[in-house]
N, C-alpha and C. Protein backbone atom coordinates (compact mmCIF):
# COMPACT_ATOMS: atom_id res chain seq x y z
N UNK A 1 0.80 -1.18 0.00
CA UNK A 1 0.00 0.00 0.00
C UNK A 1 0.85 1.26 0.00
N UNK A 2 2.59 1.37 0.70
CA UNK A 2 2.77 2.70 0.55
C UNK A 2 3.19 2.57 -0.94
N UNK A 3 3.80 1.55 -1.58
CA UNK A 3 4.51 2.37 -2.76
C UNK A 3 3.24 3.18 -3.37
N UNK A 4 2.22 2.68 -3.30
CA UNK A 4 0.85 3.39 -4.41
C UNK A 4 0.84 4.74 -4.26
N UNK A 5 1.48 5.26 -2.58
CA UNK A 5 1.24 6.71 -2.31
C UNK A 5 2.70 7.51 -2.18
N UNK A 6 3.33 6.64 -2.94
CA UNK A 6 4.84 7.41 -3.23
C UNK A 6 5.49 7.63 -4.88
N UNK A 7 6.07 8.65 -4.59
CA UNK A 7 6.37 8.97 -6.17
C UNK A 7 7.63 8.95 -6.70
N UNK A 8 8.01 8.91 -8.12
CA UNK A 8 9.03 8.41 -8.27
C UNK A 8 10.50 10.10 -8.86
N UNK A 9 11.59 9.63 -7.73
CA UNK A 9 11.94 11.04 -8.37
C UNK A 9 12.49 11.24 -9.57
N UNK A 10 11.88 10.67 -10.35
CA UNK A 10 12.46 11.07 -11.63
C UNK A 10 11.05 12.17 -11.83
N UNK A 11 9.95 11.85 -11.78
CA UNK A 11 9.02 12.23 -11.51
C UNK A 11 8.84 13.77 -11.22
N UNK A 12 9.20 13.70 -9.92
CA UNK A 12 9.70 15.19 -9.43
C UNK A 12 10.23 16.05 -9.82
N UNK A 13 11.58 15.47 -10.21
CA UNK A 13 12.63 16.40 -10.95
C UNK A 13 12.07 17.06 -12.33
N UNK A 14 10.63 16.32 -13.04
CA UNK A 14 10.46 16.56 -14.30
C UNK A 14 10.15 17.43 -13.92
N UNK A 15 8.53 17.80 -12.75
CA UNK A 15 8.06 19.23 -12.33
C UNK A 15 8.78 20.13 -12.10
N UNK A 16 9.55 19.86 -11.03
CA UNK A 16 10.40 20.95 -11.13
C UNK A 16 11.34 22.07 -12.04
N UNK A 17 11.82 20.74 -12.92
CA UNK A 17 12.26 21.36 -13.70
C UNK A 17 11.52 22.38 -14.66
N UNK A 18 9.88 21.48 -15.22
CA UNK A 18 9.18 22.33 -15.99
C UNK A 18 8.56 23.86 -15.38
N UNK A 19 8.60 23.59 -13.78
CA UNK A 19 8.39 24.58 -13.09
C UNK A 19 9.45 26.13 -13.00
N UNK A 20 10.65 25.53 -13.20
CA UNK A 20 11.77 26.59 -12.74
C UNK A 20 12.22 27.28 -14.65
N UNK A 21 11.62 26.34 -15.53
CA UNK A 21 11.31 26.94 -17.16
C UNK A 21 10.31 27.74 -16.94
N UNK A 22 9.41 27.31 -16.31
CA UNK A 22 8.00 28.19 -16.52
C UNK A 22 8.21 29.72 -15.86
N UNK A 23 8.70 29.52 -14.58
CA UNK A 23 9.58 30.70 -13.65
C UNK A 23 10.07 31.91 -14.38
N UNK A 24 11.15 31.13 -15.52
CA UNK A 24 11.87 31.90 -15.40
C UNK A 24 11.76 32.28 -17.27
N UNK A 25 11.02 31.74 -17.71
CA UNK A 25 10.14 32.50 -19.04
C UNK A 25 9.25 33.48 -18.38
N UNK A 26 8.87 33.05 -17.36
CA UNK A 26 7.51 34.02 -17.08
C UNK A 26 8.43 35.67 -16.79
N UNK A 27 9.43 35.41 -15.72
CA UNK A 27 10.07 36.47 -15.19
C UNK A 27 10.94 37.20 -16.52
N UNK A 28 11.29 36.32 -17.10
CA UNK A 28 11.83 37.77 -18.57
C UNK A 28 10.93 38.31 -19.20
N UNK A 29 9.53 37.61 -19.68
CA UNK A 29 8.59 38.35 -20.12
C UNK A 29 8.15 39.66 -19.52
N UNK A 30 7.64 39.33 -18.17
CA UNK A 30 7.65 40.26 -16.90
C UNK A 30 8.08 41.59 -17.20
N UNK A 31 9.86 41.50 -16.83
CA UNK A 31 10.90 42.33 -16.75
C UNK A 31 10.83 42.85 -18.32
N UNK A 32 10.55 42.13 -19.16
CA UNK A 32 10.51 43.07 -20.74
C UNK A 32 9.67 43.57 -20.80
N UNK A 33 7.94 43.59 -20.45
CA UNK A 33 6.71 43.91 -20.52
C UNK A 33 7.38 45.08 -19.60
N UNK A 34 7.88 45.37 -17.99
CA UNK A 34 8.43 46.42 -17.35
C UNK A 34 9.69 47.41 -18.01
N UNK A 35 10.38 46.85 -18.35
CA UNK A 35 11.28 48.21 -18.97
C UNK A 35 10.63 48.80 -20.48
N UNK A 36 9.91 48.20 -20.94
CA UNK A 36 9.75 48.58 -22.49
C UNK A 36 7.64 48.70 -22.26
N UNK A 37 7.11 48.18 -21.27
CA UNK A 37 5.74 48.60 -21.29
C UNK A 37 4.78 50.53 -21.34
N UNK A 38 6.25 50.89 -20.72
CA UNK A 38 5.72 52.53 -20.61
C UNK A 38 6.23 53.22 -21.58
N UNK A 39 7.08 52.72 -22.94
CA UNK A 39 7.57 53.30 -23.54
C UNK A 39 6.35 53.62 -24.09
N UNK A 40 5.93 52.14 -24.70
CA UNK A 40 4.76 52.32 -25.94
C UNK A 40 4.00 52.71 -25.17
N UNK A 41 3.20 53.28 -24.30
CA UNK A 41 2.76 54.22 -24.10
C UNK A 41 2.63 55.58 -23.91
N UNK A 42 3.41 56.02 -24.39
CA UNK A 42 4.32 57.25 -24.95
C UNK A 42 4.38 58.22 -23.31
N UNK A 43 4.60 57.38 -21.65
CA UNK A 43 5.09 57.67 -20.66
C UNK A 43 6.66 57.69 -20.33
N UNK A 44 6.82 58.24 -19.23
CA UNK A 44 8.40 58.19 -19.47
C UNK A 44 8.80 57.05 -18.81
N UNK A 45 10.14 56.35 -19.89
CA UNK A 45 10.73 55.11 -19.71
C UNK A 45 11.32 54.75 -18.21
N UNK A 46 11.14 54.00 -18.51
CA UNK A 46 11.83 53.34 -16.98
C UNK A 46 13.53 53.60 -16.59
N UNK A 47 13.64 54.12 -15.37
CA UNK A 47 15.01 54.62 -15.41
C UNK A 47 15.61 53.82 -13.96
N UNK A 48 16.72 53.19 -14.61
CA UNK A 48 17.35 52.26 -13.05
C UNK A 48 18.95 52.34 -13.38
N UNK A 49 19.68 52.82 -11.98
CA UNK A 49 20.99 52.78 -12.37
C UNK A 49 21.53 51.36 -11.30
N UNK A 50 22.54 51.00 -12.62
CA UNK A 50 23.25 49.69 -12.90
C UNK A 50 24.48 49.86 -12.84
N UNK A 51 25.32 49.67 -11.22
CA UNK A 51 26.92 50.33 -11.43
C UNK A 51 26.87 51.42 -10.76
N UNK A 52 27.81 52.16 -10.94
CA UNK A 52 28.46 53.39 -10.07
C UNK A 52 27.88 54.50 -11.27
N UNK A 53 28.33 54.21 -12.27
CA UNK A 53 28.01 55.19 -13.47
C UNK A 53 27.77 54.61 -14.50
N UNK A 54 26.62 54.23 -14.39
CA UNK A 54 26.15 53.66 -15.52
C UNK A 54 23.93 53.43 -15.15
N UNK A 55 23.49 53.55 -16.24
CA UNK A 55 21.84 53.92 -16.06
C UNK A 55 21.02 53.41 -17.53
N UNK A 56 19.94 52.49 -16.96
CA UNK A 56 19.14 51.88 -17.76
C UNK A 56 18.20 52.13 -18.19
N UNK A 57 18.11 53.36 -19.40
CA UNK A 57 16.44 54.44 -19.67
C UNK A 57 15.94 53.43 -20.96
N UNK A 58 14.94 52.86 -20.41
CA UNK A 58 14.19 51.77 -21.30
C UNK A 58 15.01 51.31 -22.38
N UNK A 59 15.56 51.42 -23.17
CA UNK A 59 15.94 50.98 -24.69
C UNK A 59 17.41 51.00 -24.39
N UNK A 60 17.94 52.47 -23.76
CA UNK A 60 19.07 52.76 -24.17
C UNK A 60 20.11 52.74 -22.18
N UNK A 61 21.54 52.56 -22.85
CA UNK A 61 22.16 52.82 -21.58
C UNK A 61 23.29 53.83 -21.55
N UNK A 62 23.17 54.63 -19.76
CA UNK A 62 23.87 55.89 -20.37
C UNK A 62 25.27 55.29 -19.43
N UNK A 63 26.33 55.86 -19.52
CA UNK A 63 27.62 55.04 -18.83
C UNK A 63 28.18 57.02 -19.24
N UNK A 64 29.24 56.72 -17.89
CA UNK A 64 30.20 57.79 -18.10
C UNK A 64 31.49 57.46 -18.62
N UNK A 65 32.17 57.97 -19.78
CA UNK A 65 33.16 57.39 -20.16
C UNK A 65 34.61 58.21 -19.33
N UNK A 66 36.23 57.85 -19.42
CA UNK A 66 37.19 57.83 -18.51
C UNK A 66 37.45 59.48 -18.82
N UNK A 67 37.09 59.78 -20.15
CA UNK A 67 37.17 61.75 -20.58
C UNK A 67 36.38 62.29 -19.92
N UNK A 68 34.97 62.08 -18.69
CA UNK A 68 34.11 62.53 -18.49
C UNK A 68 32.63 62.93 -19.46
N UNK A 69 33.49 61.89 -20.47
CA UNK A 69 32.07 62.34 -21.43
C UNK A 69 30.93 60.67 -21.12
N UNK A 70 29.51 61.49 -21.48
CA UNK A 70 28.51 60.63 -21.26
C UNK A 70 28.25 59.57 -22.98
N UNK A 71 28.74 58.25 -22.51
CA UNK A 71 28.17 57.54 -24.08
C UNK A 71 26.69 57.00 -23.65
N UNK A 72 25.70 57.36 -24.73
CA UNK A 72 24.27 56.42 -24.80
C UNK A 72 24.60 55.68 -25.56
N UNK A 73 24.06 54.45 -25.43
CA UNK A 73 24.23 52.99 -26.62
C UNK A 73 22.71 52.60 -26.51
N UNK A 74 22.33 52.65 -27.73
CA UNK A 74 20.62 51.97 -27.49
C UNK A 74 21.01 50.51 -28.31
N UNK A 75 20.84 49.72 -26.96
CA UNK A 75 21.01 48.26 -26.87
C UNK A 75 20.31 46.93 -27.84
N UNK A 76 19.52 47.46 -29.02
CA UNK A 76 18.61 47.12 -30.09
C UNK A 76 19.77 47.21 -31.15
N UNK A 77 20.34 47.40 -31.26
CA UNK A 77 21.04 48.32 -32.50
C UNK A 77 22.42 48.30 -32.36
N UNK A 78 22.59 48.56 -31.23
CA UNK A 78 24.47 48.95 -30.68
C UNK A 78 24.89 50.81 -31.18
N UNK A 79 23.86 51.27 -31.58
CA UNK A 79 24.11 52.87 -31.85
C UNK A 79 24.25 52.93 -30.73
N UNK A 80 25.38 54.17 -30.80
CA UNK A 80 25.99 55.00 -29.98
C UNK A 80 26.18 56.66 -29.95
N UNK A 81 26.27 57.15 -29.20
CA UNK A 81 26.18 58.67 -29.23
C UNK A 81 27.18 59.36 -28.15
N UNK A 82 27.55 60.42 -27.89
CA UNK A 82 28.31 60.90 -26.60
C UNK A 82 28.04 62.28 -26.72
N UNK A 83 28.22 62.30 -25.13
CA UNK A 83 27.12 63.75 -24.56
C UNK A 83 27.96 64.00 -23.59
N UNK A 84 28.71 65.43 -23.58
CA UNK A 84 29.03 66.27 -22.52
C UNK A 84 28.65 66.26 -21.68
N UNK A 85 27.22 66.38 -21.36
CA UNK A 85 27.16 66.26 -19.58
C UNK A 85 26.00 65.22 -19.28
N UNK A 86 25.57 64.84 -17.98
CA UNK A 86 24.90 63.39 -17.63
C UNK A 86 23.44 64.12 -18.53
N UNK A 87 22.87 64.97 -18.01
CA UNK A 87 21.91 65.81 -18.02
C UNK A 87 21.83 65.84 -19.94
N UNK A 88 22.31 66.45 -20.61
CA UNK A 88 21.72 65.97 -21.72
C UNK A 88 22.14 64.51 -22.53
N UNK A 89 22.68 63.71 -22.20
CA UNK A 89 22.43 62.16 -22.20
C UNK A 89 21.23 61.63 -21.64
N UNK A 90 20.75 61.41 -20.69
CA UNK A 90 19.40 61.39 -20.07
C UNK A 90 17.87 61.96 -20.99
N UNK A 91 18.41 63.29 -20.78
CA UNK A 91 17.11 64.18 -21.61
C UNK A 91 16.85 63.41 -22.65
N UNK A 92 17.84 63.11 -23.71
CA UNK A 92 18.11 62.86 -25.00
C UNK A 92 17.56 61.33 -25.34
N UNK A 93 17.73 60.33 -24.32
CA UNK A 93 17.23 59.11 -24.18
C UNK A 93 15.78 58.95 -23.76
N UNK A 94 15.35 59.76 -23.24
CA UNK A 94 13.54 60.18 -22.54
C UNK A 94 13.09 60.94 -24.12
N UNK A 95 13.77 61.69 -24.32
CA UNK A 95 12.81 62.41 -25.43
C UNK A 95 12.64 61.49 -26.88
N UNK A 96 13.81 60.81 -26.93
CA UNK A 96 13.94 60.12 -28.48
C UNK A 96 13.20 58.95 -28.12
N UNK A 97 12.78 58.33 -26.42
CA UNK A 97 11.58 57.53 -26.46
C UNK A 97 9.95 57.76 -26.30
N UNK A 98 9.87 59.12 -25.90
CA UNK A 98 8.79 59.22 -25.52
C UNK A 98 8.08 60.01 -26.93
N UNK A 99 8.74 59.87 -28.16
CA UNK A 99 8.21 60.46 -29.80
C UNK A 99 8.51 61.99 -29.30
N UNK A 100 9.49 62.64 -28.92
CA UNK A 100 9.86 63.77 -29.44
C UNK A 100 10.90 63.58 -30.00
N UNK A 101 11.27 63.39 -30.86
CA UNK A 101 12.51 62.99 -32.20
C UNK A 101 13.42 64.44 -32.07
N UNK A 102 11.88 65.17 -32.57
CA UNK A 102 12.75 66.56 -32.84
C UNK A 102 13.96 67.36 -31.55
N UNK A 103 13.30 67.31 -30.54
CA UNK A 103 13.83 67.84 -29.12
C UNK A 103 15.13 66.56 -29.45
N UNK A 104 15.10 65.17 -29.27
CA UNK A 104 16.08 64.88 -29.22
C UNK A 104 17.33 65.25 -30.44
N UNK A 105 17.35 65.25 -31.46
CA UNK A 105 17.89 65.86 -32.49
C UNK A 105 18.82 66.83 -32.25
N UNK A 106 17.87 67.76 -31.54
CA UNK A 106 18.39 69.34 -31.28
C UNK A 106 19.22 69.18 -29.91
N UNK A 107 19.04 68.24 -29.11
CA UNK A 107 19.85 68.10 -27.77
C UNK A 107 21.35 67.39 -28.10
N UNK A 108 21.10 66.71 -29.30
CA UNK A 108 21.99 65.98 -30.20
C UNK A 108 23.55 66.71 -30.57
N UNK A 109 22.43 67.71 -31.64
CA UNK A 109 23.40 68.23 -32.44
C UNK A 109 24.06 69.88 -31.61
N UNK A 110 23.29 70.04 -30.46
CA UNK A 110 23.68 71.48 -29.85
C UNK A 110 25.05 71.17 -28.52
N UNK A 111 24.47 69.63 -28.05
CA UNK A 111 25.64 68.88 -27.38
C UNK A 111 27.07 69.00 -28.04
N UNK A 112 26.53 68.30 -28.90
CA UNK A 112 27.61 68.10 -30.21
C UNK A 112 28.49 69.47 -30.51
N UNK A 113 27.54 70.65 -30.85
CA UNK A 113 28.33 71.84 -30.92
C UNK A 113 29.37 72.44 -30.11
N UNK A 114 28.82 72.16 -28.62
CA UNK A 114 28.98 72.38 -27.61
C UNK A 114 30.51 71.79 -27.21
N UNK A 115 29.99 70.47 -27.57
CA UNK A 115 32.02 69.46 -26.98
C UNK A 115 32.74 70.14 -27.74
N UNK A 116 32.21 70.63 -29.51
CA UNK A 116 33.20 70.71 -30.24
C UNK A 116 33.68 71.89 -30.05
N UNK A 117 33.23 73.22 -29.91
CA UNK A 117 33.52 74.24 -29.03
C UNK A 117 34.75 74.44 -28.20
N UNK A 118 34.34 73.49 -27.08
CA UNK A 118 35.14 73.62 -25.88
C UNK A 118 36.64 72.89 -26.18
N UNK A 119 36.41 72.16 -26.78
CA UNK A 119 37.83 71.67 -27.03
C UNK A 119 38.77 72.57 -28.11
N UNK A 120 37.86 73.42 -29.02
CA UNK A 120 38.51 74.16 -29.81
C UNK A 120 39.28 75.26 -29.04
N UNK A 121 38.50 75.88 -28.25
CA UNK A 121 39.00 77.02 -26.94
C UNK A 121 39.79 76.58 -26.02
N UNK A 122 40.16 75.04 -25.62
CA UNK A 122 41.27 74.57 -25.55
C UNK A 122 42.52 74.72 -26.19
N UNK A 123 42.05 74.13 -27.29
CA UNK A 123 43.42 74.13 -28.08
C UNK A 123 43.89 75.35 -28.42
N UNK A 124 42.91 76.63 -28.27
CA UNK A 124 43.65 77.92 -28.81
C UNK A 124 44.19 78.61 -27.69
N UNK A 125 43.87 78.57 -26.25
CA UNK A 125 44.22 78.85 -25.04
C UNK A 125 45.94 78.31 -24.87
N UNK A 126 45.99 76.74 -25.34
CA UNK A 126 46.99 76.34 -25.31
C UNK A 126 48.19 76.72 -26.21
N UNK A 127 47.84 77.10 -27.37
CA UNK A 127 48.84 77.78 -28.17
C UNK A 127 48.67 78.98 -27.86
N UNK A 128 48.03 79.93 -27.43
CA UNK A 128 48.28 81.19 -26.70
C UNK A 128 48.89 81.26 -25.59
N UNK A 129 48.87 80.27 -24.83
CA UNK A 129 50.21 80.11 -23.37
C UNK A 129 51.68 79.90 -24.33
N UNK A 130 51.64 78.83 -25.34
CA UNK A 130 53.17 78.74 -26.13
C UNK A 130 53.32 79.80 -26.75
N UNK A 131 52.42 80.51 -27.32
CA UNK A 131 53.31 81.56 -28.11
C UNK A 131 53.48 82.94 -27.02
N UNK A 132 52.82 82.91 -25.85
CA UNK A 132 53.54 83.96 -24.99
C UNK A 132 54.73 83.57 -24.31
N UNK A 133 54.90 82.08 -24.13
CA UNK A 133 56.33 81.79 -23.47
C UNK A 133 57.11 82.51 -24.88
N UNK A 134 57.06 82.41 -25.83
CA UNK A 134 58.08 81.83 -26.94
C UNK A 134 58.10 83.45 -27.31
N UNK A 135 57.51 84.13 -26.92
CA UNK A 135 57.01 85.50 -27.16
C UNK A 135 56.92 85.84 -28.85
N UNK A 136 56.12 85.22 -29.10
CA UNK A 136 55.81 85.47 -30.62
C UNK A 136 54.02 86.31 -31.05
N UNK A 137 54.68 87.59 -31.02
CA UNK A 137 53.62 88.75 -30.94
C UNK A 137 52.53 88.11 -32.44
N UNK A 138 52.58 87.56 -33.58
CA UNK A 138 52.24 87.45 -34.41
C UNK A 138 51.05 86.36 -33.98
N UNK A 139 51.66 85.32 -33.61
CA UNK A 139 50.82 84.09 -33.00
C UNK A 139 50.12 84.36 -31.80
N UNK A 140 50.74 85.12 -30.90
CA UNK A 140 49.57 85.58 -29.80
C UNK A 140 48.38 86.55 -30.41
N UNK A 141 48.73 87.48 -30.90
CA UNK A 141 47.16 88.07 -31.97
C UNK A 141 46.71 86.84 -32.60
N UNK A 142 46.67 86.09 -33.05
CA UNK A 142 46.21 84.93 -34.05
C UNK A 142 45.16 84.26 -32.99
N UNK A 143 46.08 83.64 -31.95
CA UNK A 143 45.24 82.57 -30.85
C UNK A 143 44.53 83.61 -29.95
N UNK A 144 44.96 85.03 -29.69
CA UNK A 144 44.15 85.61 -28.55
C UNK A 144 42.58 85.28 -29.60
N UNK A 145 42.75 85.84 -30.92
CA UNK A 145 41.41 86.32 -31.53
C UNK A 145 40.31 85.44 -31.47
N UNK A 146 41.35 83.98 -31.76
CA UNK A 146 40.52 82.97 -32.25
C UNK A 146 40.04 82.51 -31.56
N UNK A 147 40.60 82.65 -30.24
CA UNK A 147 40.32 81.96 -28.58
C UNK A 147 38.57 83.05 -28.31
N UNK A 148 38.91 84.23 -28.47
CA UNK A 148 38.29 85.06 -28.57
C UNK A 148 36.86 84.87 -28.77
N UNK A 149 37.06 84.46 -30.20
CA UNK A 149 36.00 84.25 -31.03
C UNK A 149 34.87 82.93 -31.00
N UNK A 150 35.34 82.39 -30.53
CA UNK A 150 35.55 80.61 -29.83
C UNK A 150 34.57 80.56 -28.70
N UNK A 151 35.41 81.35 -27.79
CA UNK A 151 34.57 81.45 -26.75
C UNK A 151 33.00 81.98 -26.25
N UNK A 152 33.17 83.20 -27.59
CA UNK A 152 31.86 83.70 -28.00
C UNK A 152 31.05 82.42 -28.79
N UNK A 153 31.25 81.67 -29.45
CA UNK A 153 30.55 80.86 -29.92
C UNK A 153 30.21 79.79 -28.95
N UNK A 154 30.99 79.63 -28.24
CA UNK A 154 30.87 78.27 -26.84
C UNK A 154 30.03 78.86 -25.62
N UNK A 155 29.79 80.56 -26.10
CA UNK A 155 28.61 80.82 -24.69
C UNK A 155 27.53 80.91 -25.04
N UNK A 156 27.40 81.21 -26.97
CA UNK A 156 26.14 80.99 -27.36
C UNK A 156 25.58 79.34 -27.77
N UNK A 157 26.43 78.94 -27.53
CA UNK A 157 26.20 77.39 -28.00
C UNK A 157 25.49 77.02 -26.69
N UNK A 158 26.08 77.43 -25.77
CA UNK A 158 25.93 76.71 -24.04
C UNK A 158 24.32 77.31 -23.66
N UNK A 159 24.45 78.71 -24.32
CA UNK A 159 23.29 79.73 -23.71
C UNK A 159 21.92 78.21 -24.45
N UNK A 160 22.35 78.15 -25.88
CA UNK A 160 20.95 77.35 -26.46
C UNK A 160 20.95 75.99 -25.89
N UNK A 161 22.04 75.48 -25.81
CA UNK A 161 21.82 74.05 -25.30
C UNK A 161 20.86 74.41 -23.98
N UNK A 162 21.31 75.09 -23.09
CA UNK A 162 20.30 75.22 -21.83
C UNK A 162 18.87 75.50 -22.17
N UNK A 163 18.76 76.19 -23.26
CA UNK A 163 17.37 76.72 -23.38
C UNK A 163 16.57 74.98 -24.01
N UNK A 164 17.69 74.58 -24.66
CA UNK A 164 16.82 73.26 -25.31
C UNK A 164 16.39 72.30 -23.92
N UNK A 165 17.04 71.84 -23.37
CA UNK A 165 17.72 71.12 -21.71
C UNK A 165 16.40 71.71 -20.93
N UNK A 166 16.57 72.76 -21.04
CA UNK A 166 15.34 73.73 -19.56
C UNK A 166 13.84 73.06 -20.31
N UNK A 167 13.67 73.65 -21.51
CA UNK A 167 12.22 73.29 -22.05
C UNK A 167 12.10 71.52 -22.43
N UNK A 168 13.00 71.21 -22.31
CA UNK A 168 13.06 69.62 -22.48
C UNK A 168 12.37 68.87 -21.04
N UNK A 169 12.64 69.19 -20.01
CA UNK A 169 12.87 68.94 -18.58
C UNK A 169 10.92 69.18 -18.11
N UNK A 170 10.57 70.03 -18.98
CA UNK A 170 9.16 70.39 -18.55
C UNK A 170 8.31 70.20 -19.00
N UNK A 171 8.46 69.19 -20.49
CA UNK A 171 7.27 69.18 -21.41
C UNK A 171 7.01 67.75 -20.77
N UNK A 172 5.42 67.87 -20.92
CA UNK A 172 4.82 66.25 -20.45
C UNK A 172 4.10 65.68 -21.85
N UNK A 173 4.60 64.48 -21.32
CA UNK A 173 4.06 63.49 -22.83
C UNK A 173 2.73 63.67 -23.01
């Protein structure tokens, strides 16, 4: 009479096993229905940071790279992008999911202006320190101007990026 009410573990192990498949299909569906469910609803994506510096905005991930610059990689694709500061990396990943294309675009290409800017006013700062050691009056007018000129373009670049950044930060889907 007991064997009738005992089971065999091969038995067991099958449930289980079909159990800990069933688990753990169910739980990626889950977790994909959660990071990617509020996109298509044109709400803002799900945001979880992963690491010290590094952040998971539905699709895409933002990481700080060793220059201090911000890379997005949208993880569908392997595109990549890099953004001067955390703040428009972020923006830029919320807006290009939530169907403002355009806002992201412009956070894109004003970023973009922006790095390229600052490094230019670098490099002319820096040959304006060599040509005052070296005292070469010709090359210091050259780099003061250009530094000059540079810088005026890197405060109007900065002035619009903020204005894009500020009105980005407040529009609701």
């Amino acid at each position: 009479m007991e064997s009738s009410n005992t089971l065999e573990i091969s038995t067991i192990e099958g449930v289980v096993d079909q159990t800990i498949n069933y688990l753990k299909t169910w739980t990626q569906h889950e977790l994909t229905a959660f990071v990617t469910g509020n996109v298509d609803n044109r709400n803002a994506p799900l945001i979880a940071r992963i690491g010290k510096n590094k952040y998971l905005v539905g699709y895409y991930v933002v990481a700080v790279e060793p220059n201090n610059q911000w890379k997005v990689i949208y993880w569908p694709s392997d595109s990549e992008f890099l953004f001067s500061s955390k703040l428009s990396a972020m923006l830029f990943t919320i807006c290009r999911q939530t169907g403002r294309d355009k806002t992201a675009d412009s956070i894109l290409l004003h970023d973009q202006e922006v790095s390229r800017l600052s490094v230019k006013a670098d490099l002319y700062s820096f040959r304006f320190r060599q040509a005052v050691k070296k005292k070469n009056s010709h090359r210091i007018d050259l780099f003061s101007l250009r530094y000059n000129e540079t810088s005026l373009k890197l405060k109007a670049a900065k002035f619009h990026l903020e204005k894009i950044l500020n009105s980005a930060k407040y529009i609701k889907s």
